[in-house]
PDB file of N, CA and C in Angstrom:
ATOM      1  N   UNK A   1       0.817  -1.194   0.000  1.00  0.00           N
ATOM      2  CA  UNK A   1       0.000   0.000   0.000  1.00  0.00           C
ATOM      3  C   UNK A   1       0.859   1.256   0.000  1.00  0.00           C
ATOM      4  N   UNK A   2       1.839   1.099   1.011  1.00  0.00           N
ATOM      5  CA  UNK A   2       2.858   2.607   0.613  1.00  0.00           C
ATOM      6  C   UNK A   2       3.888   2.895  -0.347  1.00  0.00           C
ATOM      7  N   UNK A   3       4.162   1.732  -1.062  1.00  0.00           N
ATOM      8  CA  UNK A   3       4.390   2.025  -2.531  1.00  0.00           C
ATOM      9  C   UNK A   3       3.766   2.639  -3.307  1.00  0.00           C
ATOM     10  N   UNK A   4       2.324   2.118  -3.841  1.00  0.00           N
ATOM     11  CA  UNK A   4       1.392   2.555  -4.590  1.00  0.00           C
ATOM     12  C   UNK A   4       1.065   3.859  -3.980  1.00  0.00           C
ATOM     13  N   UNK A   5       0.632   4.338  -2.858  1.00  0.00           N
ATOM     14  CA  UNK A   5       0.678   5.747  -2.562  1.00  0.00           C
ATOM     15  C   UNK A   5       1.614   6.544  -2.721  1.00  0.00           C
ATOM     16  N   UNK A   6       2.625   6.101  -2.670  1.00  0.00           N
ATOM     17  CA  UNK A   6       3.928   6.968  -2.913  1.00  0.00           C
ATOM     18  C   UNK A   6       3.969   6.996  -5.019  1.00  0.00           C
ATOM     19  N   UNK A   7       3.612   6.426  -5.374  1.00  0.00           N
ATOM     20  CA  UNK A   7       3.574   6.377  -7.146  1.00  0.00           C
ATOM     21  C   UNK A   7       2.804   7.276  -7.537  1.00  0.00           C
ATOM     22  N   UNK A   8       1.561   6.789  -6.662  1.00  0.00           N
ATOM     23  CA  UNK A   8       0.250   7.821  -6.619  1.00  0.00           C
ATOM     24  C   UNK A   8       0.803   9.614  -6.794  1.00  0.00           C
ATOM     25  N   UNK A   9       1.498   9.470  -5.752  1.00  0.00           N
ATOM     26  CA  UNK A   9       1.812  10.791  -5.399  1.00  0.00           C
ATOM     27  C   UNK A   9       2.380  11.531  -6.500  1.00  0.00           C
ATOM     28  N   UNK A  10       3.734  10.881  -6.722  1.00  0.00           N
ATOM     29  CA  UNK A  10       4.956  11.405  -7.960  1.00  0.00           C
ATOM     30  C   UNK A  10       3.779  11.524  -9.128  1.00  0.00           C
ATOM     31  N   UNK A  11       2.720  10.423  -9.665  1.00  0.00           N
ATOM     32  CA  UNK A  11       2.540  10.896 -10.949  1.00  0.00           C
ATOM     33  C   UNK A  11       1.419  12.023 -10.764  1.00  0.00           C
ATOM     34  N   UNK A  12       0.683  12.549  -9.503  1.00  0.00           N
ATOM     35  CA  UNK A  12       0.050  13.385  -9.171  1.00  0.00           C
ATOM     36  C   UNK A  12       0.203  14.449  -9.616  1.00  0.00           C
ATOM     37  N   UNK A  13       2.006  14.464  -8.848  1.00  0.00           N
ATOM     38  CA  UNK A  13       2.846  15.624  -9.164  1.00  0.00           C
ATOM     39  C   UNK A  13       3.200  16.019 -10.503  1.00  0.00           C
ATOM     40  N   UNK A  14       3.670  14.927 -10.429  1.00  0.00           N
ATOM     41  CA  UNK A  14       4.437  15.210 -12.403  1.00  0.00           C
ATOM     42  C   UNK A  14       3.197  15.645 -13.691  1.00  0.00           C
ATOM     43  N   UNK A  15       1.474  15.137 -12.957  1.00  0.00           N
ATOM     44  CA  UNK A  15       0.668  15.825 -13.676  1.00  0.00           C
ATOM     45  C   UNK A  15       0.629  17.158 -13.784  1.00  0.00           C
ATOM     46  N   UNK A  16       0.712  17.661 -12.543  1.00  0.00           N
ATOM     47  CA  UNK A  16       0.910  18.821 -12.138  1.00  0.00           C
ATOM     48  C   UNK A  16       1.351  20.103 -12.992  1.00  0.00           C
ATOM     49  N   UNK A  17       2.909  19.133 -12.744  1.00  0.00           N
ATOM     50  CA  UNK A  17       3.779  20.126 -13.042  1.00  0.00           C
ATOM     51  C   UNK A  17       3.691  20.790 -15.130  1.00  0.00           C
ATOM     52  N   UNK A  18       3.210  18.969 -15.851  1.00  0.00           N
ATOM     53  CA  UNK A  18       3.323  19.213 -16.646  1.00  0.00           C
ATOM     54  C   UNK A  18       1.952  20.015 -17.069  1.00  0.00           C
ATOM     55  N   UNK A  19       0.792  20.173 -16.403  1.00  0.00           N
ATOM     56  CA  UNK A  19       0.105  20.949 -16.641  1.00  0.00           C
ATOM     57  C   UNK A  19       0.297  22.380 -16.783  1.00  0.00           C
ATOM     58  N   UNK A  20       0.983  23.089 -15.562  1.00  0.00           N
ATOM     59  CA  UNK A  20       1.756  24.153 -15.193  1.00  0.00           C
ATOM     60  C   UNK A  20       2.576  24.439 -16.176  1.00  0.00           C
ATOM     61  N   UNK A  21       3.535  23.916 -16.663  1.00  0.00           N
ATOM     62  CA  UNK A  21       4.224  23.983 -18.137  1.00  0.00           C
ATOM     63  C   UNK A  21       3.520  24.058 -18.856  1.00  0.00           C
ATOM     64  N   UNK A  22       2.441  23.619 -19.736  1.00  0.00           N
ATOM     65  CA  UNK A  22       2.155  23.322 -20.906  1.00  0.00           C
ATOM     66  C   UNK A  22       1.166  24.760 -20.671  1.00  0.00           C
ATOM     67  N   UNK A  23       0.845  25.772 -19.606  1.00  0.00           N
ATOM     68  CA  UNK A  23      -0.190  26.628 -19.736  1.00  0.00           C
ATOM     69  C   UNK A  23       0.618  27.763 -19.604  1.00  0.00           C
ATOM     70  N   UNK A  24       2.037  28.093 -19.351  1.00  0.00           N
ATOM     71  CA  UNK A  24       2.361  28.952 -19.261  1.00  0.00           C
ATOM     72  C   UNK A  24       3.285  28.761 -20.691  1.00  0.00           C
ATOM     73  N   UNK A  25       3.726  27.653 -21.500  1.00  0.00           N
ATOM     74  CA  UNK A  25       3.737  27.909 -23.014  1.00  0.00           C
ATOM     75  C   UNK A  25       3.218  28.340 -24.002  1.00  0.00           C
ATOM     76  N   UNK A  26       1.799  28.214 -23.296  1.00  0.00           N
ATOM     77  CA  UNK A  26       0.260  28.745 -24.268  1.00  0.00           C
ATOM     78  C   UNK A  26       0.311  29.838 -24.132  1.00  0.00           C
ATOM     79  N   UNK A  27       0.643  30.332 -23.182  1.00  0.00           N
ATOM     80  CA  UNK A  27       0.547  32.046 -22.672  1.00  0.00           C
ATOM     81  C   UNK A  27       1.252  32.900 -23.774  1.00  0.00           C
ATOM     82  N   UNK A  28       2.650  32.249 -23.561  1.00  0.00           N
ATOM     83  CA  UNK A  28       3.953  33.221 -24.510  1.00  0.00           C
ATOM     84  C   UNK A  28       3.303  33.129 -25.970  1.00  0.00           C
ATOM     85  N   UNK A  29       2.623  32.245 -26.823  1.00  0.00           N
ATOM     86  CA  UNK A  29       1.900  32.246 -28.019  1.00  0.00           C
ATOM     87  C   UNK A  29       0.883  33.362 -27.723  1.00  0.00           C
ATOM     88  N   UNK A  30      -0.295  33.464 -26.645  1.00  0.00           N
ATOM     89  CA  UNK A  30      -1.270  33.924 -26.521  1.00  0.00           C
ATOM     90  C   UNK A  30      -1.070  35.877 -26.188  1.00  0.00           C
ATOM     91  N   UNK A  31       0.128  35.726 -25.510  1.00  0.00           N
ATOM     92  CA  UNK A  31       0.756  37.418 -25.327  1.00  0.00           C
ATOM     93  C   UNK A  31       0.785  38.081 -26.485  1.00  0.00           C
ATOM     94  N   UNK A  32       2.028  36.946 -27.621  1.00  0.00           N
ATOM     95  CA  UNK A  32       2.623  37.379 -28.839  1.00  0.00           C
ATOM     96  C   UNK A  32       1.301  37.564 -29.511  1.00  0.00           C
ATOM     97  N   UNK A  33      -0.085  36.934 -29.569  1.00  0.00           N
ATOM     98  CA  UNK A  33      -0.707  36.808 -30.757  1.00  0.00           C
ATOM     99  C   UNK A  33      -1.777  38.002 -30.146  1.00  0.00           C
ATOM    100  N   UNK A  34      -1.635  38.919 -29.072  1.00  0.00           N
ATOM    101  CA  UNK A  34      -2.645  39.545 -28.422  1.00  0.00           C
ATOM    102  C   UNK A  34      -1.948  41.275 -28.678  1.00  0.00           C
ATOM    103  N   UNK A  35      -0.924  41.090 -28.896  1.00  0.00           N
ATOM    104  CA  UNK A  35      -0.070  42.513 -29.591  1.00  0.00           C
ATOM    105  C   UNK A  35      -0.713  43.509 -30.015  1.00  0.00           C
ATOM    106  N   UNK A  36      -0.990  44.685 -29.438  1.00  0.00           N
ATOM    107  CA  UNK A  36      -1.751  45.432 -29.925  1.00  0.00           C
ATOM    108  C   UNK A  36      -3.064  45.252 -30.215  1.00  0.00           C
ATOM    109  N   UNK A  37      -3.672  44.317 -30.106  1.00  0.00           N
ATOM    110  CA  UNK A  37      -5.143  43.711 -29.789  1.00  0.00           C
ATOM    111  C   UNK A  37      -6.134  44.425 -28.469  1.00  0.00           C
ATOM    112  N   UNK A  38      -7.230  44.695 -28.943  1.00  0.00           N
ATOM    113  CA  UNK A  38      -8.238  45.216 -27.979  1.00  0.00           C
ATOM    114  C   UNK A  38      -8.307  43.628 -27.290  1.00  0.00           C
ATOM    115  N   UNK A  39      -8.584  43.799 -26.051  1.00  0.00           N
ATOM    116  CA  UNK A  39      -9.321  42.278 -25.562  1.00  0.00           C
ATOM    117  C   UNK A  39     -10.771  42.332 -25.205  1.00  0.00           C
ATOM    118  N   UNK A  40     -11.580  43.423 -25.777  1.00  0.00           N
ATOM    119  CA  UNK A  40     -12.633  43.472 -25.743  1.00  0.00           C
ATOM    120  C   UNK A  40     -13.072  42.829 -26.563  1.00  0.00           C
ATOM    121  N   UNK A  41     -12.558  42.634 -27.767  1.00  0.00           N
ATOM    122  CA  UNK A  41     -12.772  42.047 -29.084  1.00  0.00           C
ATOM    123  C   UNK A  41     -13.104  39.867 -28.998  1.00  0.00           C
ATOM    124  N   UNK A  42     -13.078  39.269 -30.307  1.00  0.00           N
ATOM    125  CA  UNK A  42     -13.089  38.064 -30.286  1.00  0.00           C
ATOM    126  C   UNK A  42     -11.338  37.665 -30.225  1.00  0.00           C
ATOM    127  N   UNK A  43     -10.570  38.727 -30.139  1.00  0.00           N
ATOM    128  CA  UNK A  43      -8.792  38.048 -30.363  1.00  0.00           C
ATOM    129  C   UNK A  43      -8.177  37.436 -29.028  1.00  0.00           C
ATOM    130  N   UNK A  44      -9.102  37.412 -28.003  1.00  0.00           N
ATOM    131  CA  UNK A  44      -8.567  36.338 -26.948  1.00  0.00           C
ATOM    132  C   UNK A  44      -8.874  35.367 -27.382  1.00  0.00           C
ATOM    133  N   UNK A  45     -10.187  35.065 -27.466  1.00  0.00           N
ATOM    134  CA  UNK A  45     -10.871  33.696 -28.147  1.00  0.00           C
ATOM    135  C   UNK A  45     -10.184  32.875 -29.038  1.00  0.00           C
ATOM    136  N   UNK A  46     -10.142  33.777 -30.271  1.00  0.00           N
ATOM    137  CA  UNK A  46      -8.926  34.105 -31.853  1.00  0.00           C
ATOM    138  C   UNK A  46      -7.241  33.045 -31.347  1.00  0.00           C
ATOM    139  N   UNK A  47      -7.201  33.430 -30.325  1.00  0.00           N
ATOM    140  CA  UNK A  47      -5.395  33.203 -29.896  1.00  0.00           C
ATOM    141  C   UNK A  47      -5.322  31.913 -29.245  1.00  0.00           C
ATOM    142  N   UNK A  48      -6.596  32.288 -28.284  1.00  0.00           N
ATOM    143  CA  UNK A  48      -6.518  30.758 -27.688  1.00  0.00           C
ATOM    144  C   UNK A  48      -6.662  29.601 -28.568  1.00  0.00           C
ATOM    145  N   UNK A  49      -7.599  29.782 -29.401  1.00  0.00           N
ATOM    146  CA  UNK A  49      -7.523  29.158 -30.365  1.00  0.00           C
ATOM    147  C   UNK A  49      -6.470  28.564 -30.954  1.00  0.00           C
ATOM    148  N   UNK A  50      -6.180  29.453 -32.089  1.00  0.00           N
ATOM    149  CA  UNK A  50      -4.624  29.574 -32.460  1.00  0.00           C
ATOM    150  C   UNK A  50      -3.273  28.688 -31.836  1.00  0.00           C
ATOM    151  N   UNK A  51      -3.525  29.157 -30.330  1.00  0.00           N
ATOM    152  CA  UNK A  51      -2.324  28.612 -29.563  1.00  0.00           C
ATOM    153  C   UNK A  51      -2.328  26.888 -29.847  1.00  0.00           C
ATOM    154  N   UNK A  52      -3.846  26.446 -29.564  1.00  0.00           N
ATOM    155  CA  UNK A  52      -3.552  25.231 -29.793  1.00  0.00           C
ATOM    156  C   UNK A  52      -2.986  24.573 -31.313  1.00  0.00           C
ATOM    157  N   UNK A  53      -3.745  25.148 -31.849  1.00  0.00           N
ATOM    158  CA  UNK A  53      -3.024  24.865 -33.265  1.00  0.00           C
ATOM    159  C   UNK A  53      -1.990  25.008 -34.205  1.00  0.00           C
ATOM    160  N   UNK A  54      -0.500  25.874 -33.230  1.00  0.00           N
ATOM    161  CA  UNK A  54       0.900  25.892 -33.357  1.00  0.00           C
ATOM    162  C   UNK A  54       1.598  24.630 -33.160  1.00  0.00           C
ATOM    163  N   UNK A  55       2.090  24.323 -33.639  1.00  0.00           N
ATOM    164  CA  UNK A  55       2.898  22.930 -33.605  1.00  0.00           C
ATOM    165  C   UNK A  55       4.186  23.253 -33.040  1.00  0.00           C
ATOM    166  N   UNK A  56       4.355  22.838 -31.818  1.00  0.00           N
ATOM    167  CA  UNK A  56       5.583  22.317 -30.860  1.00  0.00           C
ATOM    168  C   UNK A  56       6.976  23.092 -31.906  1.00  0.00           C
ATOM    169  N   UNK A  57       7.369  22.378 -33.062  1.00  0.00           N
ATOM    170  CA  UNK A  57       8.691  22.796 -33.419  1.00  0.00           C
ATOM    171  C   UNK A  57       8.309  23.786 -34.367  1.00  0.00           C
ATOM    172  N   UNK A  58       7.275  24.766 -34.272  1.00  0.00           N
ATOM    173  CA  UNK A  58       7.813  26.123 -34.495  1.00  0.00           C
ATOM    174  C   UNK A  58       7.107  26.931 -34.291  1.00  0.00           C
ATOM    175  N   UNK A  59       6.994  26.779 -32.656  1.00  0.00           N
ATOM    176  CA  UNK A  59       5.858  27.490 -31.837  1.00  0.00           C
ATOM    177  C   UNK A  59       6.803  28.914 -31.775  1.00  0.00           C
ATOM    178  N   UNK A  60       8.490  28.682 -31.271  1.00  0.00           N
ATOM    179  CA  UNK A  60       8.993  29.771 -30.672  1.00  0.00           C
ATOM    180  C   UNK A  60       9.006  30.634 -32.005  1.00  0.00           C
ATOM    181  N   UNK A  61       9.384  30.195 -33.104  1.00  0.00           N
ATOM    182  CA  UNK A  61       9.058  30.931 -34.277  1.00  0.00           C
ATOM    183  C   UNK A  61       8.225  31.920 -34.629  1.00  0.00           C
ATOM    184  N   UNK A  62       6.886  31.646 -34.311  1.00  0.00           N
ATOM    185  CA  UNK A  62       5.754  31.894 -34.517  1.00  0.00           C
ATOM    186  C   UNK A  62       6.202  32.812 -33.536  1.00  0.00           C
ATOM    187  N   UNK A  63       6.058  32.861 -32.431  1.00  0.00           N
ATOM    188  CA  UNK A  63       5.957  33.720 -31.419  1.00  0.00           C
ATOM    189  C   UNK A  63       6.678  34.751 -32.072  1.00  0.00           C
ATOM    190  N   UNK A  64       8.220  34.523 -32.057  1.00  0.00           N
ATOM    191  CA  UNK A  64       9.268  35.663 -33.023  1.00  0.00           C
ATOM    192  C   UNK A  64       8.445  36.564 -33.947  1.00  0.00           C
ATOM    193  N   UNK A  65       7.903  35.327 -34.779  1.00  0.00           N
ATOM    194  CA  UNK A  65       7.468  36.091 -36.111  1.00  0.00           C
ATOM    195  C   UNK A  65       6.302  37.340 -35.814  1.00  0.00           C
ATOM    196  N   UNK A  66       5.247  36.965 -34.793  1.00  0.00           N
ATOM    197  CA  UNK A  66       4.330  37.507 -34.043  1.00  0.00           C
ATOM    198  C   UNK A  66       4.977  38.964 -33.733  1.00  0.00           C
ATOM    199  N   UNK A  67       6.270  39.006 -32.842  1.00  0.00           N
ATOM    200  CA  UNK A  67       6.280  40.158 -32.114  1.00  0.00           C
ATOM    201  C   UNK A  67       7.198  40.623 -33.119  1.00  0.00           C
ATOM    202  N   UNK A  68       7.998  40.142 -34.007  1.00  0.00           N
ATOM    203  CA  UNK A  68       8.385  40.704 -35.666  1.00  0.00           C
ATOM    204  C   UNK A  68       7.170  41.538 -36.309  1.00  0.00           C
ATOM    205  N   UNK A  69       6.364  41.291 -36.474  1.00  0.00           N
ATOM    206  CA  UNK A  69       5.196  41.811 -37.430  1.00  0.00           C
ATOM    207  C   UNK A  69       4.606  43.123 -36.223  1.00  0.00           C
ATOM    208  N   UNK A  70       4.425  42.862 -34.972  1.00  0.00           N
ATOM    209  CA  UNK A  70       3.945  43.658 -34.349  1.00  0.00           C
ATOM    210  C   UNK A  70       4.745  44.850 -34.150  1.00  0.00           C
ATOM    211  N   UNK A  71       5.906  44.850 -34.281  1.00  0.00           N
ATOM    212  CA  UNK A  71       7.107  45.748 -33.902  1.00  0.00           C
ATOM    213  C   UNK A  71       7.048  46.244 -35.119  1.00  0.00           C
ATOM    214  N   UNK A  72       7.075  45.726 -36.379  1.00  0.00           N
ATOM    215  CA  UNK A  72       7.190  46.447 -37.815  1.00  0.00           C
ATOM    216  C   UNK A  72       6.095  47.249 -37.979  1.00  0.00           C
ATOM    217  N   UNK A  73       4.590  46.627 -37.348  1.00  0.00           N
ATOM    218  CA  UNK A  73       3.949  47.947 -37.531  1.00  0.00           C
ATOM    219  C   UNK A  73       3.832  48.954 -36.866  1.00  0.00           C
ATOM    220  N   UNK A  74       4.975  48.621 -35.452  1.00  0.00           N
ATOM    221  CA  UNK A  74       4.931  50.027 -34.492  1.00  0.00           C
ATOM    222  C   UNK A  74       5.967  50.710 -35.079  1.00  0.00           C
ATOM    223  N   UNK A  75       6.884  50.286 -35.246  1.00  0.00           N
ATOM    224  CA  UNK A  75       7.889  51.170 -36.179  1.00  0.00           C
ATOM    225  C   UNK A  75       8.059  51.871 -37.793  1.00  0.00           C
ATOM    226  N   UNK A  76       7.287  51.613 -38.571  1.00  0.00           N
ATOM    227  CA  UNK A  76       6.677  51.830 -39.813  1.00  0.00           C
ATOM    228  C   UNK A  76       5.305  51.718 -40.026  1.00  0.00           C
ATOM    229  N   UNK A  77       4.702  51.370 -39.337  1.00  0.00           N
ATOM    230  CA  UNK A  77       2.924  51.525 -40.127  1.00  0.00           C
ATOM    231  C   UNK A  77       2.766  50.561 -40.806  1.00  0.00           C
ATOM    232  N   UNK A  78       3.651  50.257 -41.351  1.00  0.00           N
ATOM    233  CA  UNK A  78       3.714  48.787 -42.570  1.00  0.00           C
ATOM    234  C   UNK A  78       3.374  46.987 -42.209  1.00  0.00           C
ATOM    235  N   UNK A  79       2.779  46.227 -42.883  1.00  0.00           N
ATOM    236  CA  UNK A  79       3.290  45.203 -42.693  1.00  0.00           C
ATOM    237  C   UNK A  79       4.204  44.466 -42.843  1.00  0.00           C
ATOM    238  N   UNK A  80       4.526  43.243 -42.306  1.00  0.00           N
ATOM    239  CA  UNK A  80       5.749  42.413 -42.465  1.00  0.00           C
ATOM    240  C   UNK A  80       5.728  42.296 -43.552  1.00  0.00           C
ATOM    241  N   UNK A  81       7.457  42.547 -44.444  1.00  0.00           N
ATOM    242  CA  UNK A  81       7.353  41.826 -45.153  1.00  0.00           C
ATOM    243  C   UNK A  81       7.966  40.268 -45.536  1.00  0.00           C
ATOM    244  N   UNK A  82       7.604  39.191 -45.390  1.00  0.00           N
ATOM    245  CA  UNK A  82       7.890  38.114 -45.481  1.00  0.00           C
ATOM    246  C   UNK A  82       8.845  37.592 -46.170  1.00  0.00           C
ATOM    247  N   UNK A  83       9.055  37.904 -47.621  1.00  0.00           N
ATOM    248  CA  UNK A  83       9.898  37.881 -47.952  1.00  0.00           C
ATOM    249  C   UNK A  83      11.555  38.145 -47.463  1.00  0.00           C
ATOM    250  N   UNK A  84      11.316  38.733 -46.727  1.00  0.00           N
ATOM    251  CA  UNK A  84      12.670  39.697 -45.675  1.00  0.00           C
ATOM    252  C   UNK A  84      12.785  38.498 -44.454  1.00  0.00           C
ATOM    253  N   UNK A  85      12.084  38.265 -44.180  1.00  0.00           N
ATOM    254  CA  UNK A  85      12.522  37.031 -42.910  1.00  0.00           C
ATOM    255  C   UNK A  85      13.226  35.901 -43.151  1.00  0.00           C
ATOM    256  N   UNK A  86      14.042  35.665 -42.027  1.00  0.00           N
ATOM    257  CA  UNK A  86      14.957  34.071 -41.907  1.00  0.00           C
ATOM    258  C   UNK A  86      13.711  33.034 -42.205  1.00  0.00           C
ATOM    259  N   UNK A  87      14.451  32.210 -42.872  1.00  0.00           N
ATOM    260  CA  UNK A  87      13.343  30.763 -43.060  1.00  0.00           C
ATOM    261  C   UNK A  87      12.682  30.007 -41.793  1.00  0.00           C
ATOM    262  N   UNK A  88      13.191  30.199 -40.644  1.00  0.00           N
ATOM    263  CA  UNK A  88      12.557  29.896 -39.544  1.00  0.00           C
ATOM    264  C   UNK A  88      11.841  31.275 -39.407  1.00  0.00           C
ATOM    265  N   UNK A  89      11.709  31.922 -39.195  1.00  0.00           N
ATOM    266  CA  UNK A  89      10.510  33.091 -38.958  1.00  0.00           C
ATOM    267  C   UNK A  89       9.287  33.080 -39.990  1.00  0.00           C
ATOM    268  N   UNK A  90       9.642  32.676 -41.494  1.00  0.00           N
ATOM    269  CA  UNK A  90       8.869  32.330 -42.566  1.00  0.00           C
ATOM    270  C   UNK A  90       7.969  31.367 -42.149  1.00  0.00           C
ATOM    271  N   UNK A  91       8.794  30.453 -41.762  1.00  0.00           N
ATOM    272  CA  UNK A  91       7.577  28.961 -41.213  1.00  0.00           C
ATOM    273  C   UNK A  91       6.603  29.364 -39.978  1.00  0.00           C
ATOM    274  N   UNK A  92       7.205  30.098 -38.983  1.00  0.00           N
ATOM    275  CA  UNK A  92       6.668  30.381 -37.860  1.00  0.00           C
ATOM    276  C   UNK A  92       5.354  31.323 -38.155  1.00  0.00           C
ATOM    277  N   UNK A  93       5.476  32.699 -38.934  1.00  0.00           N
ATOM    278  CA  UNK A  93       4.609  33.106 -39.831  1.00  0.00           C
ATOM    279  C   UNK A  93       3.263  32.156 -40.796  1.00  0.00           C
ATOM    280  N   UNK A  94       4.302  31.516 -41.106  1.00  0.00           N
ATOM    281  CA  UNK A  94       3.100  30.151 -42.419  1.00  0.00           C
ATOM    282  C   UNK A  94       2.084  30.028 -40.987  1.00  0.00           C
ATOM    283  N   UNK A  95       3.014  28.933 -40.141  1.00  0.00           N
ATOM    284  CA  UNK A  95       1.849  27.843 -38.978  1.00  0.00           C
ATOM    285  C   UNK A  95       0.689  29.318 -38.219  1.00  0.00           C
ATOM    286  N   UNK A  96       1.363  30.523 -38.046  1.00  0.00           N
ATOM    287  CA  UNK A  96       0.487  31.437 -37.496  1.00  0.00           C
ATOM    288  C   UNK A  96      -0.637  31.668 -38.591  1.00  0.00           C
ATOM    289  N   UNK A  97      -0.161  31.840 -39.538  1.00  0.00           N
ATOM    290  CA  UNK A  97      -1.791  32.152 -40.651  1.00  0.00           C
ATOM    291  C   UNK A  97      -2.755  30.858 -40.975  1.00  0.00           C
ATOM    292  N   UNK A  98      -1.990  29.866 -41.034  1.00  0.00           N
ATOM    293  CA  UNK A  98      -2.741  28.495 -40.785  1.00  0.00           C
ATOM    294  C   UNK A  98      -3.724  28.379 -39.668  1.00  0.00           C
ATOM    295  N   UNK A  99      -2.995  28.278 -38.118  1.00  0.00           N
ATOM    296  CA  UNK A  99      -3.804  28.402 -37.226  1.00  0.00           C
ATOM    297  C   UNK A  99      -4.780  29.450 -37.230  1.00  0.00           C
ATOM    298  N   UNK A 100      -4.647  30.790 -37.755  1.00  0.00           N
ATOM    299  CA  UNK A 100      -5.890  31.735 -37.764  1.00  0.00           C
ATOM    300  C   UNK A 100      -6.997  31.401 -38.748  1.00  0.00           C
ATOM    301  N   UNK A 101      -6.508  30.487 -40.358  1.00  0.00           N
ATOM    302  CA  UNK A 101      -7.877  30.132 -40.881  1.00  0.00           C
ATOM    303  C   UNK A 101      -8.383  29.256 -39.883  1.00  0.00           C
ATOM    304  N   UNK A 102      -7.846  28.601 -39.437  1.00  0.00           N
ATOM    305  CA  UNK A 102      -8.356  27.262 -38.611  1.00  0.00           C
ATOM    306  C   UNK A 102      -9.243  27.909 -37.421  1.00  0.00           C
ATOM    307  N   UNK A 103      -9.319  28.981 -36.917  1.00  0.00           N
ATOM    308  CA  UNK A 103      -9.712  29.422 -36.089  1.00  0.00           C
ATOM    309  C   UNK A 103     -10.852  30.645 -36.268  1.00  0.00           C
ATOM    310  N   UNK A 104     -11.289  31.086 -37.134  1.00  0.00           N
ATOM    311  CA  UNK A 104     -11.570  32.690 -37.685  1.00  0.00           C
ATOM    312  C   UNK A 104     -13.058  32.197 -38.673  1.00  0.00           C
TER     313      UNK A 104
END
């Protein structure tokens, strides 16, 4: 019995923890994709969304590419232009417009 309670416990924990992780990863997507966004609006909804539908290897991308595009239009008015980005910021960009049809 105090084995199994003690197993009990650790994978309790380790649920835990990986819950705790996996919601404060969603966040850093959900900040980047909330940039200049009213949150009165549907773009919390929009992101949360979104967040789930970034794929693991090029979530941090996305994020980049996110506060790339947001910074270009605080500094020029302009949008990104894509063409101009590293090929990892390109992809990170692609999976972000993907996840927004998927979501919108």
């Amino acid at each position: 019995m105090k084995v199994s309670s003690v197993v009990l416990r650790g994978a309790t924990a380790a649920a835990a923890l990986l819950a705790l992780s996996t919601a404060a990863y969603a966040d850093d997507f959900i900040d980047a994709c909330m940039l200049g966004s009213d949150p009165a609006t549907d773009m919390p909804k929009t992101c949360a969304c979104m967040s789930t539908k970034i794929p693991g290897n090029v979530r941090a991308d996305a994020i980049a590419a996110l506060k790339q595009s947001y910074k270009s239009m605080q500094d020029t008015g302009t949008l990104l232009d894509p063409t101009q980005l590293p090929p990892n910021l390109m992809r990170g960009l692609q999976a972000t417009v993907l996840a927004q049809a998927d979501c919108i």
